[in-house]
Protein backbone atom coordinates (compact mmCIF):
# COMPACT_ATOMS: atom_id res chain seq x y z
CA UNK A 1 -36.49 10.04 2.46
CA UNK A 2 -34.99 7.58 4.68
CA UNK A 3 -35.44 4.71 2.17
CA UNK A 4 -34.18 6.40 -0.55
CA UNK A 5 -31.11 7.30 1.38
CA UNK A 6 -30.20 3.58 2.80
CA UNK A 7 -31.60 1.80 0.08
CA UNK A 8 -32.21 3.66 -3.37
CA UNK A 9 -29.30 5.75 -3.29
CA UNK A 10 -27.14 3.16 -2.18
CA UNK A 11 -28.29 1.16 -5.11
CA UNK A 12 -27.64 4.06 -7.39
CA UNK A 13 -24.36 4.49 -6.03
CA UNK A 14 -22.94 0.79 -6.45
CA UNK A 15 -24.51 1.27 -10.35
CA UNK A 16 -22.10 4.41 -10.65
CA UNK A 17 -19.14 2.97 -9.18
CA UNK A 18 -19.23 -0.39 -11.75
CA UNK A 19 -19.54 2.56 -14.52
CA UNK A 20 -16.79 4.03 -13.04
CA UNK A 21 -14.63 0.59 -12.12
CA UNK A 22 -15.35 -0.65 -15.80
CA UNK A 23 -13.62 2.95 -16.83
CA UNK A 24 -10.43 2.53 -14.15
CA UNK A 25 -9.72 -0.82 -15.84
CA UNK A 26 -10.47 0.03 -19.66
CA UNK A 27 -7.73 2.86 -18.69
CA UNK A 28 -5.22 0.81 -17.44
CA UNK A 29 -5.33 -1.51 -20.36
CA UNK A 30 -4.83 1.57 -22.84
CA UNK A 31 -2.37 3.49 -20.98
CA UNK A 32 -0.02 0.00 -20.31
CA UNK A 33 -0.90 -1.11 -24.16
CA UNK A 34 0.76 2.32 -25.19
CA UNK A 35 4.33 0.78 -23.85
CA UNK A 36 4.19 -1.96 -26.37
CA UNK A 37 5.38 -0.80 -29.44
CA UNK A 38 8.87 -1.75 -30.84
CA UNK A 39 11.49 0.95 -31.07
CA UNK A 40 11.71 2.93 -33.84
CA UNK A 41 14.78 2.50 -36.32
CA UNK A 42 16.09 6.46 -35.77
CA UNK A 43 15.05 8.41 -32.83
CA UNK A 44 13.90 12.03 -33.48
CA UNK A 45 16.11 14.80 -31.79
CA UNK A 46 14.44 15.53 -28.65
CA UNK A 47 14.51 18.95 -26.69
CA UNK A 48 14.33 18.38 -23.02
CA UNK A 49 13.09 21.81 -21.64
CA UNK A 50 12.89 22.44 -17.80
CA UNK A 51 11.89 25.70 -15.44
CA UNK A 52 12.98 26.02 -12.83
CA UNK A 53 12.52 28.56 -9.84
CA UNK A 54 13.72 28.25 -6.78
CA UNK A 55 14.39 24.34 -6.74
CA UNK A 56 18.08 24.17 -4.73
CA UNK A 57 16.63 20.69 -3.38
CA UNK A 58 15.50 18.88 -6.17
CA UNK A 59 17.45 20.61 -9.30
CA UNK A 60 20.47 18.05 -8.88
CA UNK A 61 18.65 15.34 -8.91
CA UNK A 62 16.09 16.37 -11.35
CA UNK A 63 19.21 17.13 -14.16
CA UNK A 64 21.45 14.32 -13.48
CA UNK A 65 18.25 11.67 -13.98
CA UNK A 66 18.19 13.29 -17.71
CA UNK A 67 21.87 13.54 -18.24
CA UNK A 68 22.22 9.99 -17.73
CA UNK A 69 19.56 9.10 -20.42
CA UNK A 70 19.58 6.31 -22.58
CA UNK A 71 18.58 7.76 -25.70
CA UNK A 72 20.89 8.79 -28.46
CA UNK A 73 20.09 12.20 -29.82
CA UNK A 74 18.50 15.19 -27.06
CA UNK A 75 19.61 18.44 -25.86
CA UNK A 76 18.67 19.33 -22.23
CA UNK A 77 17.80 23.02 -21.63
CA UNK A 78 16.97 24.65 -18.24
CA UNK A 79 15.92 27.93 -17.68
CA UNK A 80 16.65 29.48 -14.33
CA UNK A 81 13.53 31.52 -13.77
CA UNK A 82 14.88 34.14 -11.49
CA UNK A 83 15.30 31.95 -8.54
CA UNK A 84 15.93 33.66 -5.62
CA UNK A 85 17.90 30.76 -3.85
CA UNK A 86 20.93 28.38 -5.03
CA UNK A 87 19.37 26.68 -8.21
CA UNK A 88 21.76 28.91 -10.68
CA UNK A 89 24.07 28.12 -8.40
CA UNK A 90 23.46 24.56 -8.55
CA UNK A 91 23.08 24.45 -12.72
CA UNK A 92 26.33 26.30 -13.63
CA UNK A 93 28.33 23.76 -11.25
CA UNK A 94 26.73 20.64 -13.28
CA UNK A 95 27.38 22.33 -16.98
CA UNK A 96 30.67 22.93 -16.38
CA UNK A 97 31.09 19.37 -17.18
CA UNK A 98 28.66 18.92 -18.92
CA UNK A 99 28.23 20.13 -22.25
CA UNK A 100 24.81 18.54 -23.41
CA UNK A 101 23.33 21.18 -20.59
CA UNK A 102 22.38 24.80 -21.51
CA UNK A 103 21.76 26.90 -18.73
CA UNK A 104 19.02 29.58 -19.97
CA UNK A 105 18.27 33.05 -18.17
CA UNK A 106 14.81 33.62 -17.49
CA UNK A 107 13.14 37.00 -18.24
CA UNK A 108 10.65 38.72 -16.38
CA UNK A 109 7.58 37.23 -16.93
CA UNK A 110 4.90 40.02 -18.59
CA UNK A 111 1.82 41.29 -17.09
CA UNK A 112 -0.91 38.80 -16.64
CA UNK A 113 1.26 36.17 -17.64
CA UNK A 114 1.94 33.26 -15.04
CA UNK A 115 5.61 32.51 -14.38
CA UNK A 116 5.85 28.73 -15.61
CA UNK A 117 4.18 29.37 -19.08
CA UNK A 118 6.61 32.18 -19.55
CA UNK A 119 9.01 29.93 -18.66
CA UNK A 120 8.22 27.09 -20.76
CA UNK A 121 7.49 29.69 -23.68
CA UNK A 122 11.18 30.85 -23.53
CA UNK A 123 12.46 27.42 -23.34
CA UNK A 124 10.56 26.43 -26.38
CA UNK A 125 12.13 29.46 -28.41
CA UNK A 126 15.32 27.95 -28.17
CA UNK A 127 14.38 24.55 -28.43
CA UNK A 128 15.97 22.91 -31.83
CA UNK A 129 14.56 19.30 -31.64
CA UNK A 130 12.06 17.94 -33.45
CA UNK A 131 10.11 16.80 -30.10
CA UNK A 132 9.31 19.19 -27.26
CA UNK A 133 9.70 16.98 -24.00
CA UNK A 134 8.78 19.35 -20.82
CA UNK A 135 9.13 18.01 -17.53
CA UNK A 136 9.11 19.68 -13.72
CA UNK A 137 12.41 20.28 -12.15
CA UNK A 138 11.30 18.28 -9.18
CA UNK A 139 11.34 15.05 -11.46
CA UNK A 140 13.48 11.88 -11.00
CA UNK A 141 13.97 9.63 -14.40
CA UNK A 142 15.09 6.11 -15.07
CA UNK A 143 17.78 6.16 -17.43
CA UNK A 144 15.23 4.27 -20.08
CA UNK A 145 12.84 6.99 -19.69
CA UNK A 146 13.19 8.96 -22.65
CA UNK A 147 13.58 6.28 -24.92
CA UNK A 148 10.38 4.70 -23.82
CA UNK A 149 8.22 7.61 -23.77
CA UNK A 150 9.39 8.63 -27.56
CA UNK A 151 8.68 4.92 -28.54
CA UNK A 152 5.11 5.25 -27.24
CA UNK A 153 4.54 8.78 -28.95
CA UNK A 154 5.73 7.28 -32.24
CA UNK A 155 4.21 3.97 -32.31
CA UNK A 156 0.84 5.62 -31.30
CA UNK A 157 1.47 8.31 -33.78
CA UNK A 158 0.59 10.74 -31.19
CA UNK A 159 1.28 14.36 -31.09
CA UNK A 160 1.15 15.07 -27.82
CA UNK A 161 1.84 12.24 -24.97
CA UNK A 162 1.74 12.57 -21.57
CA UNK A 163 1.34 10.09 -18.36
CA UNK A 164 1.15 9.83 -14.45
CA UNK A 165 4.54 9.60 -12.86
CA UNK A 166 4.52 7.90 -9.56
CA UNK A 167 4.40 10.30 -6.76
CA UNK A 168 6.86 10.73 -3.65
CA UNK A 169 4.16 11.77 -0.58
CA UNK A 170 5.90 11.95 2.92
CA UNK A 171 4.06 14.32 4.96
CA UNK A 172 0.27 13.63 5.58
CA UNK A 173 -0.86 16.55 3.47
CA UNK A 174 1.12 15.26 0.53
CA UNK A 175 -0.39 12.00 0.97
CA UNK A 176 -3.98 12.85 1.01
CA UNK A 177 -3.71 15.30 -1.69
CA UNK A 178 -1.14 14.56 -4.04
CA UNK A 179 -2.44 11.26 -5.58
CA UNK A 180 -5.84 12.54 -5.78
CA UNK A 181 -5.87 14.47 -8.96
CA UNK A 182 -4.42 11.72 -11.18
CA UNK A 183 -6.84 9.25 -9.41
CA UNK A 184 -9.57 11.39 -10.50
CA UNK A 185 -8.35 11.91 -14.41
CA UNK A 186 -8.00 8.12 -14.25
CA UNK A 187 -11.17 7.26 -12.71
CA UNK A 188 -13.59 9.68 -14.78
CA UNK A 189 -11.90 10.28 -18.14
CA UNK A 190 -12.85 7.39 -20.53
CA UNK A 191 -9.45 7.38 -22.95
CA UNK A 192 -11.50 5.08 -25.05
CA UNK A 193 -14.19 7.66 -25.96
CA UNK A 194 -11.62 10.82 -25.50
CA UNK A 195 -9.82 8.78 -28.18
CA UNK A 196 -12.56 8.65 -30.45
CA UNK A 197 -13.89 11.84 -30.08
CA UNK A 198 -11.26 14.49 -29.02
CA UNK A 199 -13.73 16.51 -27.03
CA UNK A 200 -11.52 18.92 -24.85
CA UNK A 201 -13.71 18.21 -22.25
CA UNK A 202 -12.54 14.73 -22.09
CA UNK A 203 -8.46 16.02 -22.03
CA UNK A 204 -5.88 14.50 -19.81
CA UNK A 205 -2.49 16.21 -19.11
CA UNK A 206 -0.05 16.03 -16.24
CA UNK A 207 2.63 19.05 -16.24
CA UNK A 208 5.33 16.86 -15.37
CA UNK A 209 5.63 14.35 -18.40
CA UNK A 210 4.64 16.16 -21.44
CA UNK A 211 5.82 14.81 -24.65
CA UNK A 212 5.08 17.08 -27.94
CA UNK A 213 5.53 16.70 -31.46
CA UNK A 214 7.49 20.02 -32.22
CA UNK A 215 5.12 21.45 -35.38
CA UNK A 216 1.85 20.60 -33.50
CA UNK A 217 2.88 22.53 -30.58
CA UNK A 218 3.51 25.12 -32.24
CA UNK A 219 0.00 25.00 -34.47
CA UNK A 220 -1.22 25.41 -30.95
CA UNK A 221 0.57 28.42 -30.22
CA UNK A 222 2.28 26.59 -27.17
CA UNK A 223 3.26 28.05 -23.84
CA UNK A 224 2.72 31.55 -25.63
CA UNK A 225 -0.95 31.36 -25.97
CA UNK A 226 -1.87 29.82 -22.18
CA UNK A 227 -0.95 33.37 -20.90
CA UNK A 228 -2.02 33.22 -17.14
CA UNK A 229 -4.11 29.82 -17.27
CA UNK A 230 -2.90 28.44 -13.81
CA UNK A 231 -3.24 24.82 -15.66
CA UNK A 232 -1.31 24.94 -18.25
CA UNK A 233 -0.90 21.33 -19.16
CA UNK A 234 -4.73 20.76 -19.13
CA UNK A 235 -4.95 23.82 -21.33
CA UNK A 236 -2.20 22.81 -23.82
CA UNK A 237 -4.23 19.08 -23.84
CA UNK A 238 -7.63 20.97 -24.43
CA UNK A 239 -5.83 22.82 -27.66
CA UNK A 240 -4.45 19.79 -29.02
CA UNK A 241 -8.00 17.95 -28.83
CA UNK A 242 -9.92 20.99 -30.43
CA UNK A 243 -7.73 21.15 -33.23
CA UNK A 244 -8.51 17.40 -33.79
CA UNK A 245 -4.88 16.25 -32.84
CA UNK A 246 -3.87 13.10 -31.46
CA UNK A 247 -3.33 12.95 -27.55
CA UNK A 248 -2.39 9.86 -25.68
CA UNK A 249 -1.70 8.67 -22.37
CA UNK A 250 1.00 6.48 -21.29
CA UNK A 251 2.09 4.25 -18.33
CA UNK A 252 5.31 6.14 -16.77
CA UNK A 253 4.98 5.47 -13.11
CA UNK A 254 8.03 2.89 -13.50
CA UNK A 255 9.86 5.74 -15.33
CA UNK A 256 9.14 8.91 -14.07
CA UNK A 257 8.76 9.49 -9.98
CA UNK A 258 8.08 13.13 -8.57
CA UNK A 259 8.22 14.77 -5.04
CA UNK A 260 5.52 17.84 -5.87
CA UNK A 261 5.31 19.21 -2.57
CA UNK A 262 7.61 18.52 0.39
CA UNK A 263 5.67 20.07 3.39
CA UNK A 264 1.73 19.99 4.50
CA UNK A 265 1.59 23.79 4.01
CA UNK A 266 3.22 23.46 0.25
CA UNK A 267 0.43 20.83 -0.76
CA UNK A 268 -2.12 22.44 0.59
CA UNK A 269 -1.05 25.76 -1.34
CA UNK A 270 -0.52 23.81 -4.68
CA UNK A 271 -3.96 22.34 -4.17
CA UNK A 272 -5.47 26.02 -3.56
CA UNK A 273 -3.69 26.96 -7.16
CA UNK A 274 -4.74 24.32 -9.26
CA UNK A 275 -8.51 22.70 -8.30
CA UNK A 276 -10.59 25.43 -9.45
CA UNK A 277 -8.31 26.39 -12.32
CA UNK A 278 -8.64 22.52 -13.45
CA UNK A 279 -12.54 22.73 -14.16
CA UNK A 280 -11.49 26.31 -15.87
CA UNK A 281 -13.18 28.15 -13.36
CA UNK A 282 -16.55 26.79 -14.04
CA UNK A 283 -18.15 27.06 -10.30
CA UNK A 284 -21.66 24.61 -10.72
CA UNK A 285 -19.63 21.65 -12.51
CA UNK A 286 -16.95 22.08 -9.96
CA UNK A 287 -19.38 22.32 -6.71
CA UNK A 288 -21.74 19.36 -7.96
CA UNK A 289 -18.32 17.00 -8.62
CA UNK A 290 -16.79 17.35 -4.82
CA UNK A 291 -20.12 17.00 -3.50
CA UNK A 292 -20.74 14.33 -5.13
CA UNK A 293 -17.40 12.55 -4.47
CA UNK A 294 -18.63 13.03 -1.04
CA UNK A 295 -21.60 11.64 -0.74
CA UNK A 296 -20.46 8.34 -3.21
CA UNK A 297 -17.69 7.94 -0.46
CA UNK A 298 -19.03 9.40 2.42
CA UNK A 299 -23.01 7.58 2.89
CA UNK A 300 -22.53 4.49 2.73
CA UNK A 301 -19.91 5.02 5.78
CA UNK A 302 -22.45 6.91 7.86
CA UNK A 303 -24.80 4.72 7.20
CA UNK A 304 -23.28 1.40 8.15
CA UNK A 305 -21.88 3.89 11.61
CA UNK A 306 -25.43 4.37 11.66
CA UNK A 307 -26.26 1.01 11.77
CA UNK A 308 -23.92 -0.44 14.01
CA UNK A 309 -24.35 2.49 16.90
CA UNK A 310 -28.25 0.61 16.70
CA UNK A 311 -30.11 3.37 15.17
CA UNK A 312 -32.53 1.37 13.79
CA UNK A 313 -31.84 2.58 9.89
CA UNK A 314 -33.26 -0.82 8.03
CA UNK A 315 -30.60 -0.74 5.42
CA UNK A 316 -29.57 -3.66 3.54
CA UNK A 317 -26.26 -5.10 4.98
CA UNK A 318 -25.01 -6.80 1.46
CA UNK A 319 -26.25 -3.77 -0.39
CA UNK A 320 -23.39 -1.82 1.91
CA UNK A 321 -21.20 -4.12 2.02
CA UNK A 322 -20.94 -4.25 -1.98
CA UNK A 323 -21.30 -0.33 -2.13
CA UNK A 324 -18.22 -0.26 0.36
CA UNK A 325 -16.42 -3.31 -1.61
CA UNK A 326 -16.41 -1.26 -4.46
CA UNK A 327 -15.26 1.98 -3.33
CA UNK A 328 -12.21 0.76 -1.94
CA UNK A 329 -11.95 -1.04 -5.31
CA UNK A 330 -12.06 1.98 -6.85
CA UNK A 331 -8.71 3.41 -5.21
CA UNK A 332 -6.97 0.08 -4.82
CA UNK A 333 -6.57 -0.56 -8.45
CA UNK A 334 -5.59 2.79 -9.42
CA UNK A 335 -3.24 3.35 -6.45
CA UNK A 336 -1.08 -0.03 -7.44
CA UNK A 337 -0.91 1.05 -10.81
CA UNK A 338 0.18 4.36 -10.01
CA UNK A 339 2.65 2.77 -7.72
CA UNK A 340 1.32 4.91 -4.54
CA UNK A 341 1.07 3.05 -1.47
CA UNK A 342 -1.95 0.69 -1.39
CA UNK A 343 -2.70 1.31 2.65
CA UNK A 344 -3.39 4.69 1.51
CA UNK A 345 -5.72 4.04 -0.69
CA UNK A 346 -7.62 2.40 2.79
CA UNK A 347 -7.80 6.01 4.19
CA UNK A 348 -10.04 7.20 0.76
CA UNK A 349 -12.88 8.56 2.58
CA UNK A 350 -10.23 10.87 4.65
CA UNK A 351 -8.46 11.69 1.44
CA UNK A 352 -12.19 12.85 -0.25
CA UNK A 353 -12.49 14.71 2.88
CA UNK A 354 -9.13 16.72 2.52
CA UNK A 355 -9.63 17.53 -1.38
CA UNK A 356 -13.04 18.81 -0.27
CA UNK A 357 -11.64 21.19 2.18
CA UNK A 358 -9.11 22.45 0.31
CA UNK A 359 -11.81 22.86 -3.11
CA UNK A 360 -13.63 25.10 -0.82
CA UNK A 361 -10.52 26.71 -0.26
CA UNK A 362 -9.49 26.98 -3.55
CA UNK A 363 -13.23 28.38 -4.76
CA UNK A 364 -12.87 31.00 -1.48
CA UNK A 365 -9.13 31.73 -2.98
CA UNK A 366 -9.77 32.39 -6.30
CA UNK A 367 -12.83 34.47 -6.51
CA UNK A 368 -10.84 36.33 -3.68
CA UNK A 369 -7.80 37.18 -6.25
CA UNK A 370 -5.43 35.65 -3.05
CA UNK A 371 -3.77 33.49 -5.13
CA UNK A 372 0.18 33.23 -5.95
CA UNK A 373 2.62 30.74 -6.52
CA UNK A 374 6.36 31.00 -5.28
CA UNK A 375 6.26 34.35 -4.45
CA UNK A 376 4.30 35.95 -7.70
CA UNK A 377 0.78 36.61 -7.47
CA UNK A 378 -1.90 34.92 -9.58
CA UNK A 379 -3.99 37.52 -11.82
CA UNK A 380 -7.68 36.62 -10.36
CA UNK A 381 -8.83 35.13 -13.52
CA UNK A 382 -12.95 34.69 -14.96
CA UNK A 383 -15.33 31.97 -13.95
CA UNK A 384 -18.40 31.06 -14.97
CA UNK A 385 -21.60 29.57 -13.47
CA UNK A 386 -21.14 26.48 -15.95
């Protein structure tokens, strides 16, 4: 047992994380060659469609970034979903000079139906342009945004686009949580198969850049049919793969920046909300993956603290060394192309640690029916074993 665990497994480790390298950097190639294509003659009308609920500190920000676009034909729409603090406030002081911005009222949402996809359902029924472009009202974009993102979906002939904005992370919570779940969709989901084979399995979405083509959407059913998924975005990308659609990703991280969660208590709350929910509440897949990311990160550490506190393990020094090399590889690259601070990607085995807590938390959560989101509560929703 003690071989296999300082010299076997370590082997089998540093085989997984090449697998796994060779996948980061096939990724970054496709998502970066997706931003290559020349502009298209006429731009499509695009519908810019944005909930928000209680967002007084980002909402200015957020609609001013989108205002200021460079893109010649787009209507921005924003539906105040029955905030409870300044953000109407906020919205009918920026449209009365600006006429481009429709303020929407939001209705209650239904039973069983989570607030957002409500939301984004209403926004979508009075959408008029011939793309759907849904973004989070805690969003920042470059004025090129739009037109960049619309080139890519066109010149991939795409129907549904969407990409990893680079994230704001202040607070320590933020900064081991936050980056992790588009690490792990970059890490572990091979575009080049998902391409190929459209398995919803293989899906990538991330709620804050999501760029539609308006008739596949609504083949789909949109926002209407996710009902309470807590995921919506993952759910919407799962659709648009099983109908044999084309989904893409794209590099946005110089476009599109995002501050998700501004406290330690809000991250760890978002986290609760959406882990679980993003393996669709299948409990073995989701149990074997954040054990596994701990042991890939975790042994070789212990080992080599093992080793040096003379414990006599007879591990192989260059066999850790390259298991180690690689595992900070493994952050590193996708951390500078996210455009996340690179010493955080140095604290990993910390930030495995902190998703793993707060999985467990999210599991406990769940199955619990404890869960809500800015003050609504979550319908406890179905799992599975697998």
């Amino acid at each position: 047992m003690v071989h296999y665990l300082t010299h076997d497994l370590i082997i089998h480790l540093i085989i997984f994380q090449a697998v796994v390298l060779l996948i980061i950097l096939s990724n970054i190639f496709i998502i970066h060659r997706s931003r290559r294509h020349r502009s298209p003659s006429v731009f499509p009308l695009v519908s810019i469609l944005v909930p928000a609920r209680n967002e007084e500190s980002n909402i200015a920000g957020c609609i001013q970034s989108l205002l200021a676009q460079d893109y010649p034909s787009f209507e921005l729409l924003v539906l105040d979903d029955q905030s409870e603090d300044g953000t109407r406030a906020i919205l009918e002081k920026i449209a009365e000079n600006q006429p481009g911005l429709r303020v929407l009222d939001g209705a209650p949402p239904p039973s069983g139906q989570v607030g957002k996809n409500w939301a984004c359902s209403q926004l979508a029924q009075q959408a008029q342009g011939e793309l759907f472009f849904f973004t989070d009202a805690d969003t920042l974009h470059q004025p090129r945004a739009l037109r960049a993102i619309v080139t890519a979906l066109l010149g991939e002939q795409a129907d549904f686009l969407t990409g990893f904005p680079r994230q704001e992370v202040h607070t320590w919570g933020e900064r081991l949580l936050v980056p992790f779940f588009s690490w792990a969709l970059l890490s572990f989901i091979p575009l080049a198969v998902a391409y190929r084979l459209r398995l919803p399995v293989l899906s990538v979405a991330v709620g804050q850049v999501m760029l539609f083509r308006r008739d596949p959407y609504l083949a789909i059913g949109g926002h209407a049919q996710t009902s309470a998924s807590i995921v919506d975005d993952l759910l919407l990308a799962r659709q648009i793969q099983a109908a044999g659609m084309r989904g893409r990703v794209a590099f946005v991280a110089d476009l599109i920046s995002c501050w998700m969660y501004h406290s330690n208590r809000e991250a760890v709350h978002g986290f609760t909300k959406n882990l679980f929910a993003a393996f669709n509440f299948h409990l073995l897949p989701f149990l074997f993956v954040f054990l596994w990311l701990a042991v890939m990160f975790w042994e070789p550490l212990i080992i080599l603290l093992v080793m040096l506190f003379g414990q006599g393990l007879q591990a192989q020094v260059h066999e850790l060394v390259a298991c180690l090399g690689l595992s900070l590889l493994l952050w590193l690259i996708p951390y500078a192309d996210m455009q996340i601070p690179l010493w955080l990607a140095c604290l990993y085995p910390f930030t495995i640690l902190a998703n793993d807590v707060v999985a467990i938390r999210s599991l406990w959560h769940t199955l619990g029916g404890h869960l809500s989101w800015k003050g609504r509560g979550i319908p406890r929703p179905p799992w599975r074993w697998l």
